[in-house]
PDB file of N, CA and C in Angstrom:
ATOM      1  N   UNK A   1     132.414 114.492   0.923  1.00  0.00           N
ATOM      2  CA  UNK A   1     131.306 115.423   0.738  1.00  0.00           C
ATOM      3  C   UNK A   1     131.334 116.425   1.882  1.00  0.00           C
ATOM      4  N   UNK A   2     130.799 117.521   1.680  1.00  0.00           N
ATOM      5  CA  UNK A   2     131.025 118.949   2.483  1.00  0.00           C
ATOM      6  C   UNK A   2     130.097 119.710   2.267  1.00  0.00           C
ATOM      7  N   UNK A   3     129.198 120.563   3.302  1.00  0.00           N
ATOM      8  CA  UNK A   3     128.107 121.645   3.224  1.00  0.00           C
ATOM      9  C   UNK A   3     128.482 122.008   1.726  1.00  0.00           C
ATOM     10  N   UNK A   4     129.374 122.978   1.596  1.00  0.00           N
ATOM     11  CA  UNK A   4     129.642 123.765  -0.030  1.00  0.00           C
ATOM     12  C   UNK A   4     129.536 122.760  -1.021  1.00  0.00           C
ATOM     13  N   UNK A   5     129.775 121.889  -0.893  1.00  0.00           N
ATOM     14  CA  UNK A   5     129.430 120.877  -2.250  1.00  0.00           C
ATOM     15  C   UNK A   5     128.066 120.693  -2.413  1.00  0.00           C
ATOM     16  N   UNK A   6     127.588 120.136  -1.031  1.00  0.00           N
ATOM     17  CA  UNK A   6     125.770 120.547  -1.252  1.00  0.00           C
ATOM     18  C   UNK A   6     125.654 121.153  -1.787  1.00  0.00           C
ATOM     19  N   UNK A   7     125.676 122.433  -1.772  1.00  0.00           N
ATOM     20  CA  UNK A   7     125.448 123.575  -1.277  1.00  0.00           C
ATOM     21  C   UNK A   7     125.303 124.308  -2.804  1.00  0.00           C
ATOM     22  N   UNK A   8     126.597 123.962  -3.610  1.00  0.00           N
ATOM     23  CA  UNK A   8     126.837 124.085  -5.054  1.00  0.00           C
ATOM     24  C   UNK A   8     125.608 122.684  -5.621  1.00  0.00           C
ATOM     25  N   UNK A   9     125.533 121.969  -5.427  1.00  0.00           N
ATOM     26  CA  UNK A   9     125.051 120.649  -6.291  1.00  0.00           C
ATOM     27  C   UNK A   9     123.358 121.481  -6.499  1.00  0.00           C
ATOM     28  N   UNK A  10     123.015 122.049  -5.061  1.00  0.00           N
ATOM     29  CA  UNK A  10     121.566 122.642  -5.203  1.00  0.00           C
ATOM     30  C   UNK A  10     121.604 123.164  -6.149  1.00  0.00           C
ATOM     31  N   UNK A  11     122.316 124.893  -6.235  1.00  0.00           N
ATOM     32  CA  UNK A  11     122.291 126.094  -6.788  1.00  0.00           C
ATOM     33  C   UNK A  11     122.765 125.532  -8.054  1.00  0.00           C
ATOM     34  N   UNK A  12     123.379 124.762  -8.330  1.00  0.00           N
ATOM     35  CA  UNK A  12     123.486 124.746  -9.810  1.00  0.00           C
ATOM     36  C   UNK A  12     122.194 123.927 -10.617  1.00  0.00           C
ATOM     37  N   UNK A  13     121.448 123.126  -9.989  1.00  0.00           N
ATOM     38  CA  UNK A  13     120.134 122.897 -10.462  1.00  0.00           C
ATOM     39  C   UNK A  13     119.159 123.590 -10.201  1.00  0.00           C
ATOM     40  N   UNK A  14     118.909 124.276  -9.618  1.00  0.00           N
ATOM     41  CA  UNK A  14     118.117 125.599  -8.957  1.00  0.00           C
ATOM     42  C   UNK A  14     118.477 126.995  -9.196  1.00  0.00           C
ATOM     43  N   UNK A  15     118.477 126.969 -10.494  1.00  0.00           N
ATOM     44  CA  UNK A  15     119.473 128.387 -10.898  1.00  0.00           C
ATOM     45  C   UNK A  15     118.580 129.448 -10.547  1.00  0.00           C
ATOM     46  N   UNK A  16     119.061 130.195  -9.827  1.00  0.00           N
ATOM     47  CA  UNK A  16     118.798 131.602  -8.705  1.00  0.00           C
ATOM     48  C   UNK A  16     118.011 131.419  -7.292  1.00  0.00           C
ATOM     49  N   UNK A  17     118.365 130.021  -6.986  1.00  0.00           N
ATOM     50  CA  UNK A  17     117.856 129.651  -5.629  1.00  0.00           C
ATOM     51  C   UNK A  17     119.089 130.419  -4.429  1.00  0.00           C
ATOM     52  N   UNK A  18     118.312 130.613  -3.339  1.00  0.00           N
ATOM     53  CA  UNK A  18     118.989 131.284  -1.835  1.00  0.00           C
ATOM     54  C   UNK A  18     119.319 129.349  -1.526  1.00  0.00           C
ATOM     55  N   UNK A  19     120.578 128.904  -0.898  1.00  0.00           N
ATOM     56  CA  UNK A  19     120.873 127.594  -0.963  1.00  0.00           C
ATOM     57  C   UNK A  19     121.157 128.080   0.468  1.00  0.00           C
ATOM     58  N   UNK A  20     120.984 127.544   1.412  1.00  0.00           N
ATOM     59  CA  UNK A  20     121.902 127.383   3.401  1.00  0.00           C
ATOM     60  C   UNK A  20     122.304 125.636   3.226  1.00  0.00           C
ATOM     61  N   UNK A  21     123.117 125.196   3.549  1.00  0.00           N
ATOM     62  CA  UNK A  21     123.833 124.134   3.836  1.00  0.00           C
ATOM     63  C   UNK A  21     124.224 123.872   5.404  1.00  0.00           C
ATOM     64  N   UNK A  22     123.818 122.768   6.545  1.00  0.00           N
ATOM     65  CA  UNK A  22     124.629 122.613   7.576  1.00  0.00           C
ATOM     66  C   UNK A  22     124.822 121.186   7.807  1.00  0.00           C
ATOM     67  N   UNK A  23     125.792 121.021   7.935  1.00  0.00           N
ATOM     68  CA  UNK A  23     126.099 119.201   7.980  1.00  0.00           C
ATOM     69  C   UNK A  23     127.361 119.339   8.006  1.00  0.00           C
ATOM     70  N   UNK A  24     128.195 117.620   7.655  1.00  0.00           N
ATOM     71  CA  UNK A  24     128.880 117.275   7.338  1.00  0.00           C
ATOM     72  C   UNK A  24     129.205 115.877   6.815  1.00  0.00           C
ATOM     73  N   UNK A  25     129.937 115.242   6.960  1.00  0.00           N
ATOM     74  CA  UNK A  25     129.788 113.907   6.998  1.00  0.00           C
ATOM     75  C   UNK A  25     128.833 113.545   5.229  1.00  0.00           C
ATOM     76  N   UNK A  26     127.798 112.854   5.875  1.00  0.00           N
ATOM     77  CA  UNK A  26     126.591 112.475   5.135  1.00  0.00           C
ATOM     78  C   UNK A  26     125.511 113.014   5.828  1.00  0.00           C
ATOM     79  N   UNK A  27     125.639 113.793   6.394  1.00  0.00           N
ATOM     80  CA  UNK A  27     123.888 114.237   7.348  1.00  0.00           C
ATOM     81  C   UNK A  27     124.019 115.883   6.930  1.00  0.00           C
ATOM     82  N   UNK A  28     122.945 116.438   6.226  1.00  0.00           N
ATOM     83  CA  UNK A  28     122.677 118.002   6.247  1.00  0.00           C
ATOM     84  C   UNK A  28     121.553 118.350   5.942  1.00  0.00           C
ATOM     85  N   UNK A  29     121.103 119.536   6.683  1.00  0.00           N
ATOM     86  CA  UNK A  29     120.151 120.449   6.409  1.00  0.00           C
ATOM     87  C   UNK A  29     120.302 121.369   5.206  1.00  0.00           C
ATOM     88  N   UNK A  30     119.324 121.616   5.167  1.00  0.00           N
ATOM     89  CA  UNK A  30     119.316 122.083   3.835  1.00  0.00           C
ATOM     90  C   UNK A  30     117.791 123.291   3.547  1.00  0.00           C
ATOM     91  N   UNK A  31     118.131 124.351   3.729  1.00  0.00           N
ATOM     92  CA  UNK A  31     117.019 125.000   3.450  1.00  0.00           C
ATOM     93  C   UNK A  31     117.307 125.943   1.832  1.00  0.00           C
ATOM     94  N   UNK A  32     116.048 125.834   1.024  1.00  0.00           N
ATOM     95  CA  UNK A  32     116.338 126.483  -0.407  1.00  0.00           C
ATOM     96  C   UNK A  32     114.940 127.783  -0.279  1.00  0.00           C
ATOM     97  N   UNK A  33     115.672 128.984  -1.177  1.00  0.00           N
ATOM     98  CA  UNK A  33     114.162 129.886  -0.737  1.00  0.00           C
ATOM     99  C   UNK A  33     114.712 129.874  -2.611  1.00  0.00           C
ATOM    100  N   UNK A  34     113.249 129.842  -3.505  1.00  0.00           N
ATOM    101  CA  UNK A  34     113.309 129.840  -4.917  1.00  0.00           C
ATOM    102  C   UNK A  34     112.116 130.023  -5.115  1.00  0.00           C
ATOM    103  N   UNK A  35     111.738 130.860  -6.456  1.00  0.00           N
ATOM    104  CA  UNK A  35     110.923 131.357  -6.811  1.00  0.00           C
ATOM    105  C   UNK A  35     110.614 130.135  -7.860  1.00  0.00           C
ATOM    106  N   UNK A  36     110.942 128.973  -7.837  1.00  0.00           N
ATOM    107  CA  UNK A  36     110.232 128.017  -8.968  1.00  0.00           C
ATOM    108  C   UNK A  36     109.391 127.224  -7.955  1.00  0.00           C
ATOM    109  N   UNK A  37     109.717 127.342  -6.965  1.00  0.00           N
ATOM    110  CA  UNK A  37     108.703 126.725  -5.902  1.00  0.00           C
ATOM    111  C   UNK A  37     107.455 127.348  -5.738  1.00  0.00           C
ATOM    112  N   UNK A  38     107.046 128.432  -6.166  1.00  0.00           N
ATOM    113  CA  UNK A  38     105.623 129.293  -6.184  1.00  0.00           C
ATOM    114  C   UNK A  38     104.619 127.673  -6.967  1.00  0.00           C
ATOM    115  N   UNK A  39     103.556 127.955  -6.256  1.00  0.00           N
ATOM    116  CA  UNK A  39     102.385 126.988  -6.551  1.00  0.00           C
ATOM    117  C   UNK A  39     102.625 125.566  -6.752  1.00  0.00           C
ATOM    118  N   UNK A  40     103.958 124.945  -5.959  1.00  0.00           N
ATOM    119  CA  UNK A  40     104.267 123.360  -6.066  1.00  0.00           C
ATOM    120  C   UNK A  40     103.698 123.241  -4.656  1.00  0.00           C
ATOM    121  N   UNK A  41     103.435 122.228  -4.780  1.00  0.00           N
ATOM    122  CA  UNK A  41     102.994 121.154  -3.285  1.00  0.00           C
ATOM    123  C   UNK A  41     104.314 121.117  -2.540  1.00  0.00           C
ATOM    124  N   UNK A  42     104.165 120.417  -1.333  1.00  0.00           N
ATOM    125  CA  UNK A  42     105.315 120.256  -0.236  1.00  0.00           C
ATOM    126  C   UNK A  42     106.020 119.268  -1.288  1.00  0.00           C
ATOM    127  N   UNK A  43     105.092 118.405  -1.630  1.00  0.00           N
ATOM    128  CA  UNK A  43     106.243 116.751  -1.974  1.00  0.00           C
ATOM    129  C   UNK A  43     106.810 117.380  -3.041  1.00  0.00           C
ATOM    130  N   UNK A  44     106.439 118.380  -4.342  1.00  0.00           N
ATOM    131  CA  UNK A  44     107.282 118.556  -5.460  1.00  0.00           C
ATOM    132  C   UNK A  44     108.092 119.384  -5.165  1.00  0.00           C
ATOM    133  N   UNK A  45     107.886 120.296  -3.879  1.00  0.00           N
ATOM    134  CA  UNK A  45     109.372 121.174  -3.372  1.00  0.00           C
ATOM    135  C   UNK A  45     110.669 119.988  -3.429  1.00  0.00           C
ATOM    136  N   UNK A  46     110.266 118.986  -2.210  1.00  0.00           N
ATOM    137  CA  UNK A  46     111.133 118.264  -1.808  1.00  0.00           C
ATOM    138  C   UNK A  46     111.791 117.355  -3.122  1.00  0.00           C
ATOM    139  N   UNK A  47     110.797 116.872  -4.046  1.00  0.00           N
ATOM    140  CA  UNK A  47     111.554 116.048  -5.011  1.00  0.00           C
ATOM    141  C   UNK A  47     112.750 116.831  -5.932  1.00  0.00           C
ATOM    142  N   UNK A  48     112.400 118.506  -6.021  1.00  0.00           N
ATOM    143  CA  UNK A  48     112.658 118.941  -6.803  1.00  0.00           C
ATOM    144  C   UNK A  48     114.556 119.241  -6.280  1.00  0.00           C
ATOM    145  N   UNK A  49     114.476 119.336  -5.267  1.00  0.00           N
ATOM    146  CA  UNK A  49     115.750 119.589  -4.473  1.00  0.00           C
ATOM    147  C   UNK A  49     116.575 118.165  -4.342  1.00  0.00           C
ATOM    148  N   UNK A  50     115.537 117.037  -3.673  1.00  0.00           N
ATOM    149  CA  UNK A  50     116.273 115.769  -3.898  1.00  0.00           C
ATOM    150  C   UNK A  50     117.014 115.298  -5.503  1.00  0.00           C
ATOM    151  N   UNK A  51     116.435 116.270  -6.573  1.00  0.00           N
ATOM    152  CA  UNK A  51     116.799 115.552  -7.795  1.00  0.00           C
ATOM    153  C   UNK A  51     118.327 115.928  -8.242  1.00  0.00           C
ATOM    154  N   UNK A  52     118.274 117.410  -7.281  1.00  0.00           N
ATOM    155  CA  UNK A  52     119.637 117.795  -7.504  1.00  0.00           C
ATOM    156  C   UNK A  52     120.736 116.929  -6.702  1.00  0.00           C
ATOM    157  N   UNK A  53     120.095 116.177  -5.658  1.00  0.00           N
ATOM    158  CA  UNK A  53     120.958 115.210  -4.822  1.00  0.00           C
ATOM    159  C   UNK A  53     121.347 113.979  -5.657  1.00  0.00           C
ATOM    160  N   UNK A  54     120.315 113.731  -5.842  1.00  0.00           N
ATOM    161  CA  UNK A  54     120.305 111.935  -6.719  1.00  0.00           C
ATOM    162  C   UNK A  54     121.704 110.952  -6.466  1.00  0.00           C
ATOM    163  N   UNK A  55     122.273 111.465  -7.731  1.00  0.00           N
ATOM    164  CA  UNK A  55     123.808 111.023  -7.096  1.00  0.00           C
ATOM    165  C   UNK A  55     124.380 111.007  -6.010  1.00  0.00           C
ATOM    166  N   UNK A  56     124.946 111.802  -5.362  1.00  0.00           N
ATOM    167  CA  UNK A  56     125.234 111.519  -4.454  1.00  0.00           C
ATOM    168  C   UNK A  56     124.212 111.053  -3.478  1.00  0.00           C
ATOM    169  N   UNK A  57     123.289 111.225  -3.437  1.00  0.00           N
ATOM    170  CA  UNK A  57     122.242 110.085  -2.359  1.00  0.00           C
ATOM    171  C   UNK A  57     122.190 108.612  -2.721  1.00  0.00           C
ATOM    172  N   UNK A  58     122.183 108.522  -3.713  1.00  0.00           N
ATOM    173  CA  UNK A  58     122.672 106.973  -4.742  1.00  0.00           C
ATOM    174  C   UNK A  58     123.767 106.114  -4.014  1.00  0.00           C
ATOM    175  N   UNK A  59     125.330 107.064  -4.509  1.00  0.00           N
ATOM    176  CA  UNK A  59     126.468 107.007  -4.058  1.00  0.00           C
ATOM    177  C   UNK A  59     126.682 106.747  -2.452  1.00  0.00           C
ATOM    178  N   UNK A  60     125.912 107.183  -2.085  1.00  0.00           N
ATOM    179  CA  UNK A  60     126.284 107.374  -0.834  1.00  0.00           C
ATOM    180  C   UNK A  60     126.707 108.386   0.463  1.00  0.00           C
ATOM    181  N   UNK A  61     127.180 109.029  -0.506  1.00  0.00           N
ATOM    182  CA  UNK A  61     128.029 110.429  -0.087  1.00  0.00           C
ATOM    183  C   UNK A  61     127.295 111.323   0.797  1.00  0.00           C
ATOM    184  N   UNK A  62     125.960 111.124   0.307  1.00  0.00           N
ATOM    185  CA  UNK A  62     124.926 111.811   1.355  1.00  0.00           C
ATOM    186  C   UNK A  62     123.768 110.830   1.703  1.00  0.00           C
ATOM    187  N   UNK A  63     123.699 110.717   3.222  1.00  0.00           N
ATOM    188  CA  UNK A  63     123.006 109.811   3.840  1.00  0.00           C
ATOM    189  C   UNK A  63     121.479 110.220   3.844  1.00  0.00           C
ATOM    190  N   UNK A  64     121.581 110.964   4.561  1.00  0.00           N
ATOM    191  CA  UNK A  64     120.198 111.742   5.203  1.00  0.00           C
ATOM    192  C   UNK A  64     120.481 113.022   4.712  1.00  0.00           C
ATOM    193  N   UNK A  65     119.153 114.136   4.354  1.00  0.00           N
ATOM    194  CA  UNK A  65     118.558 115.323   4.340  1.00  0.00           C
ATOM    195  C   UNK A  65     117.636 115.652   5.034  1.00  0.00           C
ATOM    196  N   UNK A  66     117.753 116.414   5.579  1.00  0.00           N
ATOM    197  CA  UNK A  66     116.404 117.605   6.434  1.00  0.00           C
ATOM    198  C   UNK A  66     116.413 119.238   5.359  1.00  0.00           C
ATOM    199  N   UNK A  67     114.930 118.605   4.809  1.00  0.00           N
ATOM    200  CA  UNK A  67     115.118 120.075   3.601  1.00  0.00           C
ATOM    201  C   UNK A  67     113.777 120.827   3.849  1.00  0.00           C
ATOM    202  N   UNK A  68     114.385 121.844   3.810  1.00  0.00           N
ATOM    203  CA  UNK A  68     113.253 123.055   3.671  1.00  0.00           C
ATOM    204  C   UNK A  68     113.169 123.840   2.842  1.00  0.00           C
ATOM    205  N   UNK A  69     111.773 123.917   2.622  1.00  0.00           N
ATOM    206  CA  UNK A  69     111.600 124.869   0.818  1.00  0.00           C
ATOM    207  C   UNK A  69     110.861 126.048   1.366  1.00  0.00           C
ATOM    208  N   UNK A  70     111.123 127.241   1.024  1.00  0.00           N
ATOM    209  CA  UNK A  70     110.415 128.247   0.691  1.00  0.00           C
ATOM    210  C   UNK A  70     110.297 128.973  -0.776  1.00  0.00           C
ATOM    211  N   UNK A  71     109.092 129.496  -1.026  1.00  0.00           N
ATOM    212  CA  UNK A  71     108.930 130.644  -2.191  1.00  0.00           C
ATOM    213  C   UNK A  71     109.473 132.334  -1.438  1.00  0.00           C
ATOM    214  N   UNK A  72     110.249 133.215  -2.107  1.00  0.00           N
ATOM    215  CA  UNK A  72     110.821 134.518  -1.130  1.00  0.00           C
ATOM    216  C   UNK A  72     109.665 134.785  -0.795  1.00  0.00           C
ATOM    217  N   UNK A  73     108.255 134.921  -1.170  1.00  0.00           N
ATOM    218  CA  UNK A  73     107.649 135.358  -0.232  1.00  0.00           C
ATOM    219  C   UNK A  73     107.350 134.882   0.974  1.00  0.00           C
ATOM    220  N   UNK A  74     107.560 133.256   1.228  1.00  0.00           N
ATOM    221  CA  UNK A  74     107.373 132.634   2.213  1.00  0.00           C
ATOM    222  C   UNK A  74     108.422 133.084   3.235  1.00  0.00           C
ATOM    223  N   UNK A  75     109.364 132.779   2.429  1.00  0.00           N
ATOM    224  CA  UNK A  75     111.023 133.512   3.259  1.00  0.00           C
ATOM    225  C   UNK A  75     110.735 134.801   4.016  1.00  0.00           C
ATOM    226  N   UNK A  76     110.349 135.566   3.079  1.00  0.00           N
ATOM    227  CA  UNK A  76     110.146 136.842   4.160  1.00  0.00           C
ATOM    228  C   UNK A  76     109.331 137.070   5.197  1.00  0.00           C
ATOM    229  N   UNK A  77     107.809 136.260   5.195  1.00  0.00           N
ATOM    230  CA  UNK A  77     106.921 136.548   5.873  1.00  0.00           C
ATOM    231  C   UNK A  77     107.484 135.269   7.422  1.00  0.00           C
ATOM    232  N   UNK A  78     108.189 134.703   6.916  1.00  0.00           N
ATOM    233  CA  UNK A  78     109.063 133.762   8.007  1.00  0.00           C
ATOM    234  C   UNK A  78     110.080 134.682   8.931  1.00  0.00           C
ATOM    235  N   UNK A  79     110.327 135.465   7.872  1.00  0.00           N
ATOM    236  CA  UNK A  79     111.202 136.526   8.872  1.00  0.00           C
ATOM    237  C   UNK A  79     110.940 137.691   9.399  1.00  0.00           C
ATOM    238  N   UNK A  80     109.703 138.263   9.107  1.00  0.00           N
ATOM    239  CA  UNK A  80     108.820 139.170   9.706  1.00  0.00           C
ATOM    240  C   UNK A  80     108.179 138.498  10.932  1.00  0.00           C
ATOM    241  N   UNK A  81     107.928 136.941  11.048  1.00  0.00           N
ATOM    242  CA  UNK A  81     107.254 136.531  12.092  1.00  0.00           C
ATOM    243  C   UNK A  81     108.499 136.216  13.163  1.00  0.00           C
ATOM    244  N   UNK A  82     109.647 136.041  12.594  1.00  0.00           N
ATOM    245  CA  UNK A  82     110.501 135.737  13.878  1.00  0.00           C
ATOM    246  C   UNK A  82     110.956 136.968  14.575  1.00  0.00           C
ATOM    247  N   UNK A  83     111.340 138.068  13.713  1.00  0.00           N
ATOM    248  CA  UNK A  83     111.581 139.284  14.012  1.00  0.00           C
ATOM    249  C   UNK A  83     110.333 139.553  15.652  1.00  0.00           C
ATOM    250  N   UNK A  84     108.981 139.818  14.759  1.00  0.00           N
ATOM    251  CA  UNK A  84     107.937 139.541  15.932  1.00  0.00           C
ATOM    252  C   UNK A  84     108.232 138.714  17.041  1.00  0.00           C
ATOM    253  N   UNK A  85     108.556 137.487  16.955  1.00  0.00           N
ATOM    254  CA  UNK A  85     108.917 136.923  18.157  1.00  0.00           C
ATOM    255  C   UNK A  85     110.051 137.368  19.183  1.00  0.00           C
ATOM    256  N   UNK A  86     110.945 137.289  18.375  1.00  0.00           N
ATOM    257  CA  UNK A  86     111.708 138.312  19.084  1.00  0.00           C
ATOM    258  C   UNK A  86     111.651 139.434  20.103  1.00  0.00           C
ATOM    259  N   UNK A  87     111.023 139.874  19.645  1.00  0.00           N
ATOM    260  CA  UNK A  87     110.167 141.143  20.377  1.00  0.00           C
ATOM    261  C   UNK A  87     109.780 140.913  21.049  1.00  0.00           C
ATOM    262  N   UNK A  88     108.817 140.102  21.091  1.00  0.00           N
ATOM    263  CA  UNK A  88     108.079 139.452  22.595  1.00  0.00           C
ATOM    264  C   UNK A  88     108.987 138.878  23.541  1.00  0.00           C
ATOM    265  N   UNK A  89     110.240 138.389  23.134  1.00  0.00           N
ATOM    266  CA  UNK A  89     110.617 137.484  24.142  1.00  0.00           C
ATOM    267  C   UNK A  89     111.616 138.485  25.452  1.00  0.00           C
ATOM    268  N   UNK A  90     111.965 139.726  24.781  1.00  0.00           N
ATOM    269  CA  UNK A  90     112.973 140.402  25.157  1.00  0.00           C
ATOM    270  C   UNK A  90     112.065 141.058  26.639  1.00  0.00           C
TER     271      UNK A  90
END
């Protein structure tokens, strides 16, 4: 198993999700920005991404996840606030 295999396993159950992958092994992060996530709770973000795992979390192949969900609007206003930070720090 490999980031891009994640990485594909998301986006192909999440059809028109933004997918980031970092890991290797069995350990990865995982952040998804998707517009089917508008008005789900934290836990149905997370199930909804774990379901694309299943198997391989089953299998084995993937141990652990650290996942993060955004809706694009969340995405952006995440990146308008770091941008801001930025700024300050310089």
């Amino acid at each position: 198993m490999n980031a891009k295999i994640v990485e594909d396993l998301v986006r192909a159950d999440i059809e028109g999700a933004l997918v980031s992958v970092e890991g290797a092994g069995a350990n990865y992060n995982i952040t998804v920005v998707s517009d089917l996530f508008d008005g789900m709770r934290a836990v149905k973000k997370q199930q909804t991404v774990y379901s694309a795992l299943k198997e391989s979390i089953a299998s084995g192949d993937i141990h652990a996840v650290n996942i993060r969900t955004f809706t694009p609007e969340e995405w952006s206003q995440r990146a308008e606030r770091e941008e801001g930070e930025e700024g300050l720090e310089g």
